[in-house]
PDB file of N, CA and C in Angstrom:
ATOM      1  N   UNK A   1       3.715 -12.102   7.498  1.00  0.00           N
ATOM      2  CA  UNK A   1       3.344 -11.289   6.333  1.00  0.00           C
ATOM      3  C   UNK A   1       4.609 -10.724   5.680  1.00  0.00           C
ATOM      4  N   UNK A   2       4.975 -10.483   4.730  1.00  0.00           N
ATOM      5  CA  UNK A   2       5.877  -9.837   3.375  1.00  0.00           C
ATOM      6  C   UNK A   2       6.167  -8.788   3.933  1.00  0.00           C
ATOM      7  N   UNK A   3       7.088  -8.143   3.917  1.00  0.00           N
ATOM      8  CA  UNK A   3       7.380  -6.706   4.524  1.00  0.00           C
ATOM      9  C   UNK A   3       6.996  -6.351   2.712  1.00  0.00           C
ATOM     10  N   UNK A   4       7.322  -6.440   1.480  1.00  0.00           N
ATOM     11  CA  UNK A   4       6.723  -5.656   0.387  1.00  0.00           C
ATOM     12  C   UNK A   4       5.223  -5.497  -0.106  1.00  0.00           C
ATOM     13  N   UNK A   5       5.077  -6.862   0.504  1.00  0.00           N
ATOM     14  CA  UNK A   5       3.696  -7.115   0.660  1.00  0.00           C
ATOM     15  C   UNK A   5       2.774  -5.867   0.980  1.00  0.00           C
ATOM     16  N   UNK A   6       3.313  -6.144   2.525  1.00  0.00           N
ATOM     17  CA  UNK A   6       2.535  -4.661   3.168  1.00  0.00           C
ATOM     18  C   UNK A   6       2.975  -3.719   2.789  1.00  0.00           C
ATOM     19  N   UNK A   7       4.368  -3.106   2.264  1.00  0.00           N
ATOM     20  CA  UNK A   7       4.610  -1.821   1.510  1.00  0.00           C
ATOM     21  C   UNK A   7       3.911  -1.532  -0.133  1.00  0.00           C
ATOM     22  N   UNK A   8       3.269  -2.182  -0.310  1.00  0.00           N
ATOM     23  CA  UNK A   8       2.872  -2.611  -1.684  1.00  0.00           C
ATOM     24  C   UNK A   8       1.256  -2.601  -1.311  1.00  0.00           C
ATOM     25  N   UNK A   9       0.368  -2.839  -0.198  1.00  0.00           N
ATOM     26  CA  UNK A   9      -0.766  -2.460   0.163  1.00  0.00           C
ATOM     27  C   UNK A   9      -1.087  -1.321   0.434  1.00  0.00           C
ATOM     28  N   UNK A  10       0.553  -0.418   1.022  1.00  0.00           N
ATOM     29  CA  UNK A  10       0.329   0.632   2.019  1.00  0.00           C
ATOM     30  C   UNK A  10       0.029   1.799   1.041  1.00  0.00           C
ATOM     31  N   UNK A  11       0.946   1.346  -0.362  1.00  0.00           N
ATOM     32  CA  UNK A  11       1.134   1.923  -1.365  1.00  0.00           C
ATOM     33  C   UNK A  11      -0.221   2.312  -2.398  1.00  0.00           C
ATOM     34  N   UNK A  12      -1.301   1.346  -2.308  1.00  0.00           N
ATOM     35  CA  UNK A  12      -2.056   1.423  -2.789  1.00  0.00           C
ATOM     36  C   UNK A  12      -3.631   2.108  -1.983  1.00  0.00           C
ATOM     37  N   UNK A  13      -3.146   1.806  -0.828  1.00  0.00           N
ATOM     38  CA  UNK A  13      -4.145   2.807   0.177  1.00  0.00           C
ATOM     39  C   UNK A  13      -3.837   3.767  -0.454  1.00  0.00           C
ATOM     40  N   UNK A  14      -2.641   4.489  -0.082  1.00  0.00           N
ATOM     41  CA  UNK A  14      -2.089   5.895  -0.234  1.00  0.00           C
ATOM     42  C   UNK A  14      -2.350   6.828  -1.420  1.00  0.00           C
ATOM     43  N   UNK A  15      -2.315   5.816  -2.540  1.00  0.00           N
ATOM     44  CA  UNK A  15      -3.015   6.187  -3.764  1.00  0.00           C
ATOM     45  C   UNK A  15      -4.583   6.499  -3.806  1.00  0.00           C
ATOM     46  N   UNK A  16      -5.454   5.730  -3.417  1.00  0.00           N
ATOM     47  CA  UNK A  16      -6.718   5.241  -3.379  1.00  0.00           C
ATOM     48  C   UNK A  16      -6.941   6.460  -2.680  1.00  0.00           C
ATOM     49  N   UNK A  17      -6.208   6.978  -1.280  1.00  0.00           N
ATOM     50  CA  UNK A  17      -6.619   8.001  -0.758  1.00  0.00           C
ATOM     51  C   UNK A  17      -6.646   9.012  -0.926  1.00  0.00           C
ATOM     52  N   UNK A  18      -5.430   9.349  -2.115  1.00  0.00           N
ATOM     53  CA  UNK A  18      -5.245  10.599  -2.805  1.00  0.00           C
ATOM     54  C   UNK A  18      -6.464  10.513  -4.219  1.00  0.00           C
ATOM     55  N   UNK A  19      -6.889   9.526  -4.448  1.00  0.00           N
ATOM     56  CA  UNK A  19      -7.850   9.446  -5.538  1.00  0.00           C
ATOM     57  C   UNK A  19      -9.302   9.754  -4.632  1.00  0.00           C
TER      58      UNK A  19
END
């Protein structure tokens, strides 16, 4: 797997979770 890949998923949890 992409290491930005997953920083770029982790990124969008993180958002999603603050939303």
């Amino acid at each position: 797997m992409n290491l930005r890949a997953f920083l770029w998923k982790a990124r969008l949890f993180v958002l999603s979770f603050f939303n």
